[in-house]
C-alpha atoms as a PDB file:
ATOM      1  CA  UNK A   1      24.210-171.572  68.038  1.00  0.00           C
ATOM      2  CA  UNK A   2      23.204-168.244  66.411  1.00  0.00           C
ATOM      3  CA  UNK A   3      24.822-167.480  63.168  1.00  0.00           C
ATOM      4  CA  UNK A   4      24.711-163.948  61.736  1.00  0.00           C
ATOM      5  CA  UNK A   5      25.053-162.121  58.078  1.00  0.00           C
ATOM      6  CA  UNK A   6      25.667-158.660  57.569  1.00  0.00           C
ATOM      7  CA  UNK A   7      25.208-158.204  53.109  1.00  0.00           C
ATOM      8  CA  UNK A   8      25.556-154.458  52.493  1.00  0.00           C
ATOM      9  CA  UNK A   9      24.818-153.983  48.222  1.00  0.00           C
ATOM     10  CA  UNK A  10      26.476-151.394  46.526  1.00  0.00           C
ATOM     11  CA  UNK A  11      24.690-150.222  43.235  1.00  0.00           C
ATOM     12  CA  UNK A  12      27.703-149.016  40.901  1.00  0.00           C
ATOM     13  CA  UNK A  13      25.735-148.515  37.622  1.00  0.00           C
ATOM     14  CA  UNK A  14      25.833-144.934  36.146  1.00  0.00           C
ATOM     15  CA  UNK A  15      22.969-145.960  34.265  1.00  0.00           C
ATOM     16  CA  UNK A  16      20.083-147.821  36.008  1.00  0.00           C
ATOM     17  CA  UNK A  17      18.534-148.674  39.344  1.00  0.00           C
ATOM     18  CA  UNK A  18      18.628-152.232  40.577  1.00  0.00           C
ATOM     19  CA  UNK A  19      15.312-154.043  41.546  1.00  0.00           C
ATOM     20  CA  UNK A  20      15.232-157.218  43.471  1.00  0.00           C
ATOM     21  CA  UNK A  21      13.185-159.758  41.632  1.00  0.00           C
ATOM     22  CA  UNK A  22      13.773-162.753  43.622  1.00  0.00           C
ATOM     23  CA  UNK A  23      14.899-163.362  47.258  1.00  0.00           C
ATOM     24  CA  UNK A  24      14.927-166.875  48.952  1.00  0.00           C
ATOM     25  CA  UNK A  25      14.163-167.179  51.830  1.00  0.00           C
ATOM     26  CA  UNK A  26      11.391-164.413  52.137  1.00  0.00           C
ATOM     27  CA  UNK A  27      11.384-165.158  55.899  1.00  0.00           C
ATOM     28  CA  UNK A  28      13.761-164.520  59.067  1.00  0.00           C
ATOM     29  CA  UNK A  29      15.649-161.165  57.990  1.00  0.00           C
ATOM     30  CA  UNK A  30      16.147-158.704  61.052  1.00  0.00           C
ATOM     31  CA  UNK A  31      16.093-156.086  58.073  1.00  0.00           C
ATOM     32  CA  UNK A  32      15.283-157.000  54.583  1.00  0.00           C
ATOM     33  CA  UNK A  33      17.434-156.810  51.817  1.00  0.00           C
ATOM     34  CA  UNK A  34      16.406-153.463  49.265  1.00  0.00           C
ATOM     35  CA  UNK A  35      13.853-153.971  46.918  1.00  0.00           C
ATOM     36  CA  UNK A  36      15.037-150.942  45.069  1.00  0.00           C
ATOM     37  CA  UNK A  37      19.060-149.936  44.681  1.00  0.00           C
ATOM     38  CA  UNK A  38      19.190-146.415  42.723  1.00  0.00           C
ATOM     39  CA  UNK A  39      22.421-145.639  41.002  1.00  0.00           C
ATOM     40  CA  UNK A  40      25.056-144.669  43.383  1.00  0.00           C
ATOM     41  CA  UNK A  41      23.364-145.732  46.614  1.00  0.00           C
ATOM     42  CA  UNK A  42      24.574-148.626  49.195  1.00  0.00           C
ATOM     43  CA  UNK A  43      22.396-150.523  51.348  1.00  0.00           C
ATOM     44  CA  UNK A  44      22.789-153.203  54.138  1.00  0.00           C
ATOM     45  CA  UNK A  45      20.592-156.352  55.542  1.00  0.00           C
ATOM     46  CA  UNK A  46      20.951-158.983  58.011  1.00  0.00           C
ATOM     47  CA  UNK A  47      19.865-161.947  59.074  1.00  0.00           C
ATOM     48  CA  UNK A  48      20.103-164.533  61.795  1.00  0.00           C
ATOM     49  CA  UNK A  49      19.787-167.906  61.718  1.00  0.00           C
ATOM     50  CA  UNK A  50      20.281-171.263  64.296  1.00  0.00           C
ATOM     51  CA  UNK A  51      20.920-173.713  61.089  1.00  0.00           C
ATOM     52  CA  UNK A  52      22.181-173.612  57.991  1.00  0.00           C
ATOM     53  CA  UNK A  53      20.996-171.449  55.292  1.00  0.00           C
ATOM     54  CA  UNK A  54      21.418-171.057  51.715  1.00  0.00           C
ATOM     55  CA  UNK A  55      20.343-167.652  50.119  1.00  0.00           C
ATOM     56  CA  UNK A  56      19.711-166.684  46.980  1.00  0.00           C
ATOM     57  CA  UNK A  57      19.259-162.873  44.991  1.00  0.00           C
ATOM     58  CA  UNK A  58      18.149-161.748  41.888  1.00  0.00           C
ATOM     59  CA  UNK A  59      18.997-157.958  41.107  1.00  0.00           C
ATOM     60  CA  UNK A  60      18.367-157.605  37.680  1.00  0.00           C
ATOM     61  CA  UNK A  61      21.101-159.654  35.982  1.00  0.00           C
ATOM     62  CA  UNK A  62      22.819-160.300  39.007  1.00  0.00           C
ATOM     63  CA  UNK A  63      22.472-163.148  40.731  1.00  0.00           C
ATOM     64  CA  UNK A  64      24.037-163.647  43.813  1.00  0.00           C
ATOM     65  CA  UNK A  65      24.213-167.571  46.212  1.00  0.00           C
ATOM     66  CA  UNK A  66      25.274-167.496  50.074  1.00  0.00           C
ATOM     67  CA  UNK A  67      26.002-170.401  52.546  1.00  0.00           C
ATOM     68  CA  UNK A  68      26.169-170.053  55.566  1.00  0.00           C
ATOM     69  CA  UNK A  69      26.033-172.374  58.653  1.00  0.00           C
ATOM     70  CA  UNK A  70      28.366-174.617  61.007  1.00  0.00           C
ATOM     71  CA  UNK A  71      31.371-172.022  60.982  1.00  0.00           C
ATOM     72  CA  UNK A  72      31.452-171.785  56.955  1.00  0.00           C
ATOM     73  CA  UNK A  73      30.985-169.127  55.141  1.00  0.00           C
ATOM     74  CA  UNK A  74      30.608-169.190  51.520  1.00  0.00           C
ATOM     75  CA  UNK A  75      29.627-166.650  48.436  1.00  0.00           C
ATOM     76  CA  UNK A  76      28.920-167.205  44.568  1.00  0.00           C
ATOM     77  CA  UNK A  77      28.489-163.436  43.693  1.00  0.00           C
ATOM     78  CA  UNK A  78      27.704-164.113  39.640  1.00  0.00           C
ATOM     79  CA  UNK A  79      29.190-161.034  37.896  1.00  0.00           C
ATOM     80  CA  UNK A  80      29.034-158.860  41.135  1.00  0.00           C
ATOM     81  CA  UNK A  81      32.156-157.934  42.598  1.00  0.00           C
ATOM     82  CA  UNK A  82      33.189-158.732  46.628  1.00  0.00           C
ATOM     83  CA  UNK A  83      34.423-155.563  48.015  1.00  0.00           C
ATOM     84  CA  UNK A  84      34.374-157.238  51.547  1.00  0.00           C
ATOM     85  CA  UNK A  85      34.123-160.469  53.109  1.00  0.00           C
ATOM     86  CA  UNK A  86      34.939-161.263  57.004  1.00  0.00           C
ATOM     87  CA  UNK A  87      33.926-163.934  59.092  1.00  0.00           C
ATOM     88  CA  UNK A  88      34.043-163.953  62.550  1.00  0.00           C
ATOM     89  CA  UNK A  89      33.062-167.013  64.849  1.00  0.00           C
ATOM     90  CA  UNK A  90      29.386-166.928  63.955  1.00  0.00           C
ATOM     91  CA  UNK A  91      28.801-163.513  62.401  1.00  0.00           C
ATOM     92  CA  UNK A  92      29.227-163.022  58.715  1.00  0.00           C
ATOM     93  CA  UNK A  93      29.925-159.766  56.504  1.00  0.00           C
ATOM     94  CA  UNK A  94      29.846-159.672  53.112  1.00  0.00           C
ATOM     95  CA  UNK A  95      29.927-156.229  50.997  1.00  0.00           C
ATOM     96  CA  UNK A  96      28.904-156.961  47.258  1.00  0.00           C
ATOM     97  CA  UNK A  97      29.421-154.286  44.243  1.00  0.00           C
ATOM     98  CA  UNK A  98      26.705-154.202  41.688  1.00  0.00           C
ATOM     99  CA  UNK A  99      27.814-152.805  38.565  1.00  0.00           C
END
């Protein structure tokens, strides 16, 4: 069984870009997440996996934790904010604001 995240980032500083300094894993994203997030600007990923999966992302001072895997769905988002979260059968979406 397929399971499915959707993480759109929202950068909401009026000050500085984000930069992503650490992403596990590296491997198995359909699209990447950003490895730049300028002031203002939103950006989406996904990926797809058949087991379950931990992620983990650095974006300056944020850091952000993800489960996902055998119908769960979970999300540590640090000091970012969760605009969105949905899950649906096997497909995840999670929209995360960056501030």
């Amino acid at each position: 069984m397929q399971h499915t995240l959707k993480l759109t980032l929202r950068n909401e500083s009026s000050q500085s870009p984000l930069h992503l300094s650490s992403l596990a894993p590296k491997d198995g994203w359909i699209s990447p997440p950003p490895h730049h997030l300028d002031s203002g600007d939103a950006a989406s990923c996904a990926i797809t996996t058949t087991s379950e999966l931990a992620i983990t992302l650095r974006y300056g001072t944020h850091h952000i934790g993800i489960h996902l895997g055998n119908g769960t769905f979970g999300c540590d988002p640090g000091d970012a904010r969760v605009e969105r979260q949905k899950l649906d059968g096997h497909s995840a979406e999670l929209t995360l604001v960056l501030s």
